[in-house]
Protein backbone atom coordinates (compact mmCIF):
# COMPACT_ATOMS: atom_id res chain seq x y z
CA UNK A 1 21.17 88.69 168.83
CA UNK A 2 23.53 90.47 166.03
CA UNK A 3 24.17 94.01 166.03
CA UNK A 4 24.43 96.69 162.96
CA UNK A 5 25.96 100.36 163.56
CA UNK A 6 27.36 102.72 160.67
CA UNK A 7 27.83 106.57 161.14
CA UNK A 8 29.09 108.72 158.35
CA UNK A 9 29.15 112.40 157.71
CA UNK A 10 26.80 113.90 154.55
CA UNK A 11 28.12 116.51 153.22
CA UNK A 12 24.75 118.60 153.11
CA UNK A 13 23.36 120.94 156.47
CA UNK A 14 21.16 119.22 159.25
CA UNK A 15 18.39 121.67 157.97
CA UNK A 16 18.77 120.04 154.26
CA UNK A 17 19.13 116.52 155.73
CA UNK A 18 16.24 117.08 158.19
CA UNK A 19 13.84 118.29 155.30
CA UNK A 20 14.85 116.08 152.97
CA UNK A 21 13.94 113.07 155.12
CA UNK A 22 10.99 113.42 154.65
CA UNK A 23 11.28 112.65 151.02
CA UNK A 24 13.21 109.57 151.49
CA UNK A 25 11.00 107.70 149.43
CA UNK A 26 9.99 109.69 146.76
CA UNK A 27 10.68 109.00 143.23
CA UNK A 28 13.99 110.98 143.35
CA UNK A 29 14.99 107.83 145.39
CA UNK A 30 15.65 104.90 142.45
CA UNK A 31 17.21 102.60 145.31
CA UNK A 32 13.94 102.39 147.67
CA UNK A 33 11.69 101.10 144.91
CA UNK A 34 11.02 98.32 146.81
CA UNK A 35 8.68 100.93 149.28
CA UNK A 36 5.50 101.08 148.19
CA UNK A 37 3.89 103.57 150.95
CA UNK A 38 4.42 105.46 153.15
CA UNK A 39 1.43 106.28 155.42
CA UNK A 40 1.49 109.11 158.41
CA UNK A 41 -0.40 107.67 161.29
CA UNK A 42 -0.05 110.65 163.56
CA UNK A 43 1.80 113.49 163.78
CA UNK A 44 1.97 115.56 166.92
CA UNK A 45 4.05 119.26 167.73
CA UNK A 46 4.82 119.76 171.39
CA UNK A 47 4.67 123.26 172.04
CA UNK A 48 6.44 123.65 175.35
CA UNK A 49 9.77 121.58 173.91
CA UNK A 50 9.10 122.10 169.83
CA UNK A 51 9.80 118.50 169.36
CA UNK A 52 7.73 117.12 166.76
CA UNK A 53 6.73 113.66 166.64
CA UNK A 54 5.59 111.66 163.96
CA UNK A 55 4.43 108.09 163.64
CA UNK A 56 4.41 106.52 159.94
CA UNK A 57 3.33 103.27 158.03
CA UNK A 58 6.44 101.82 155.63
CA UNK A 59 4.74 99.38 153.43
CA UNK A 60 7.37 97.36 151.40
CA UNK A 61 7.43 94.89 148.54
CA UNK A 62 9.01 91.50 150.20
CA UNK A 63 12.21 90.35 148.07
CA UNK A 64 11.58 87.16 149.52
CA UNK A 65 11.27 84.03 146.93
CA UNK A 66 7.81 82.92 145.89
CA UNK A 67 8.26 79.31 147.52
CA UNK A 68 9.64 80.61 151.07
CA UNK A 69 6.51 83.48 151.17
CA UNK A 70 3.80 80.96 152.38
CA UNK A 71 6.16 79.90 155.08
CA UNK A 72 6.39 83.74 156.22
CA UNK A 73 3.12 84.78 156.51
CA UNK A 74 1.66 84.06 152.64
CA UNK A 75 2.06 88.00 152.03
CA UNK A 76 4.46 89.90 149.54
CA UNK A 77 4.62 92.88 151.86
CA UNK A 78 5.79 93.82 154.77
CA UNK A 79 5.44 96.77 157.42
CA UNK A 80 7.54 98.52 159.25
CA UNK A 81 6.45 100.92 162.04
CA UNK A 82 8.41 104.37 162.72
CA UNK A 83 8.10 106.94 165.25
CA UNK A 84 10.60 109.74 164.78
CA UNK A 85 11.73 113.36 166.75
CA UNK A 86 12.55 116.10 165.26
CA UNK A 87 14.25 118.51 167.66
CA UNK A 88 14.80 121.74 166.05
CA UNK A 89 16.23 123.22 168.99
CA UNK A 90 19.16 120.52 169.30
CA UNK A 91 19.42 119.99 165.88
CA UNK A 92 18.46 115.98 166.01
CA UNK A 93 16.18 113.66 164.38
CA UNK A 94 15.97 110.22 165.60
CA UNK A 95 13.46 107.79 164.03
CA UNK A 96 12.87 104.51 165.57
CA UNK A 97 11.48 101.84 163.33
CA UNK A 98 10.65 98.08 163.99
CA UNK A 99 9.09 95.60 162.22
CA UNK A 100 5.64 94.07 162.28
CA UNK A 101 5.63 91.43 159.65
CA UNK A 102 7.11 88.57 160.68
CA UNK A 103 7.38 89.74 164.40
CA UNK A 104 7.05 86.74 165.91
CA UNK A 105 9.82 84.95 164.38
CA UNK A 106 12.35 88.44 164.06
CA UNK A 107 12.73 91.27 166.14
CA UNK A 108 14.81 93.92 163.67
CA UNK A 109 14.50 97.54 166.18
CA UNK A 110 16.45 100.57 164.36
CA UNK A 111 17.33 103.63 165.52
CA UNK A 112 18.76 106.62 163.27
CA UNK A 113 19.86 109.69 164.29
CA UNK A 114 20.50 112.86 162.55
CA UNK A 115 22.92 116.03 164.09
CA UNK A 116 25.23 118.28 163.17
CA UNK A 117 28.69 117.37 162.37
CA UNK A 118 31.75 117.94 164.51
CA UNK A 119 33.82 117.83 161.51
CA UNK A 120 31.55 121.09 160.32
CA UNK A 121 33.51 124.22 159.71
CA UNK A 122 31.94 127.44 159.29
CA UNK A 123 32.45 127.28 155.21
CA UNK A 124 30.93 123.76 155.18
CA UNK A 125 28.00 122.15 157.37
CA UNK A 126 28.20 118.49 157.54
CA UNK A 127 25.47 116.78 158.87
CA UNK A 128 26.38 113.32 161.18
CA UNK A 129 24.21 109.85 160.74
CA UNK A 130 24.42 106.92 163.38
CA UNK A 131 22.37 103.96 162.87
CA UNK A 132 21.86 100.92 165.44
CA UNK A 133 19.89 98.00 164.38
CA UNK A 134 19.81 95.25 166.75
CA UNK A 135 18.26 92.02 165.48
CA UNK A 136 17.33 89.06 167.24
CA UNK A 137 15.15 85.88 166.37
CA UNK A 138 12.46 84.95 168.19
CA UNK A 139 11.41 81.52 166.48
CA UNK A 140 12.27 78.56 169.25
CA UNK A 141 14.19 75.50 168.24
CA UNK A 142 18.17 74.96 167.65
CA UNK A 143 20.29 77.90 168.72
CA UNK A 144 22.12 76.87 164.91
CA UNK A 145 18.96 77.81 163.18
CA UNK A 146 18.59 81.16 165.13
CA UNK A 147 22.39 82.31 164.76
CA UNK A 148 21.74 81.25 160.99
CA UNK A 149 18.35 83.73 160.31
CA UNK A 150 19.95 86.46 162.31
CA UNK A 151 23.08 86.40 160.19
CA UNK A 152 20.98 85.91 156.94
CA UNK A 153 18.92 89.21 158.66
CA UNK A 154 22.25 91.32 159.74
CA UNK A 155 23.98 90.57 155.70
CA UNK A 156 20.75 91.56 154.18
CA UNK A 157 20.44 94.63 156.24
CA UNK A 158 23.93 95.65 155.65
CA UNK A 159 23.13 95.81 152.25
CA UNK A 160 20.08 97.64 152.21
CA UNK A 161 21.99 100.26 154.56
CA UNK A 162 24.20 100.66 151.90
CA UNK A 163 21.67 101.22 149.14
CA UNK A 164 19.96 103.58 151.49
CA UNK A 165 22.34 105.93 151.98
CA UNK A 166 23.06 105.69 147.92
CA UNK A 167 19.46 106.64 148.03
CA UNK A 168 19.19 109.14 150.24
CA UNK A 169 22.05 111.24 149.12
CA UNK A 170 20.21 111.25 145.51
CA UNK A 171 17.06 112.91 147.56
CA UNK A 172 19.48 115.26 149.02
CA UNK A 173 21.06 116.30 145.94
CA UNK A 174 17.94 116.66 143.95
CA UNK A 175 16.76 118.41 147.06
CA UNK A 176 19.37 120.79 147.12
CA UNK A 177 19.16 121.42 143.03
CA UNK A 178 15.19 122.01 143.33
CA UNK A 179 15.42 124.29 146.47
CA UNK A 180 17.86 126.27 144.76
CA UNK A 181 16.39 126.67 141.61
CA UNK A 182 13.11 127.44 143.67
CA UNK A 183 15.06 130.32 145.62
CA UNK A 184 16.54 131.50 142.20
CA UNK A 185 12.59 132.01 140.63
CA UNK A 186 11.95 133.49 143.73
CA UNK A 187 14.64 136.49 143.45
CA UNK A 188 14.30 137.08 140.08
CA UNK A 189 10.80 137.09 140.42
CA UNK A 190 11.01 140.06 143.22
CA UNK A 191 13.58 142.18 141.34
CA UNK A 192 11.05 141.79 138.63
CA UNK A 193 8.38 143.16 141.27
CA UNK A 194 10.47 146.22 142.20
CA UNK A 195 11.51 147.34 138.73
């Protein structure tokens, strides 16, 4: 089994970051191309705690080479499944994702969680990510041949982490530039009303 963790600090309010996830693969995103859909499969507001929950469909375009595909399945996509919490009353989001292509030979189980920053000061809100991927493969044989596909598994998923966040804060930017031309229309538009 190999294990992935990276926390950082965005420099954008949990409220931004937790609306904005929700657009994490939208066009604003160039660096998640490789997602192709994104289906909700339920979603689901608990009134007594306000946690809402949310299970969704990631459908991705495999980077895998042509030759290798037949031996994973003959398919050039892949799912992942993701459950996540949004607690508006702690300020958290965690999403837990896993894989199901391929889930007999790799295990790849993520959790991300979003909070508010300790580093936050009352003239700038910082919003905290933490990410835990642990990855483990299941095929039998040589322990060699595991270590080697979880390795191969833990490099790759280093670097999509990286392009992810590259992402992500692109969605938050253009997120923050929209909204606030948005709230801009919107006052103009009511001292228009009033005069």
């Amino acid at each position: 089994m190999k294990i992935f963790e990276s926390s950082y600090d965005l420099d954008y309010s949990w409220d931004e970051v937790s609306t904005a996830n929700w657009r994490k693969y939208c066009p604003w995103n160039d660096k998640s191309t490789h997602v192709v859909a994104v289906d909700t499969l339920s979603r689901h507001l608990d009134t007594r705690t306000g946690i809402l929950r949310t299970e969704r469909l990631i459908t991705c375009k495999q980077s895998a080479p042509k030759w290798l595909q037949p031996f994973l399945g003959g398919t050039e996509y892949s799912h992942v499944y993701e459950t996540s919490y949004v607690n508006p009353g702690a300020k958290k989001v965690t999403m837990c994702s896993t894989n199901m292509t391929w889930s007999d030979l790799l295990s790849v189980r993520e959790t991300v969680v979003y909070r508010p920053s300790r580093s936050s000061s009352s003239a700038t809100e910082r919003t905290r990510f933490e990410q835990h991927a642990q990855i483990t493969a299941l095929c039998g044989g040589w322990q060699k041949v595991r270590n080697g596909i979880e390795q191969f598994t833990l490099e790759r998923f280093g670097q999509n982490a990286k392009r992810g966040k590259e992402g992500f804060e692109a969605v938050l930017e253009m997120s923050r530039k929209v909204f606030g031309e948005e709230r801009e229309r919107q006052r103009r538009e009511q001292n228009r009303v009033r005069l």
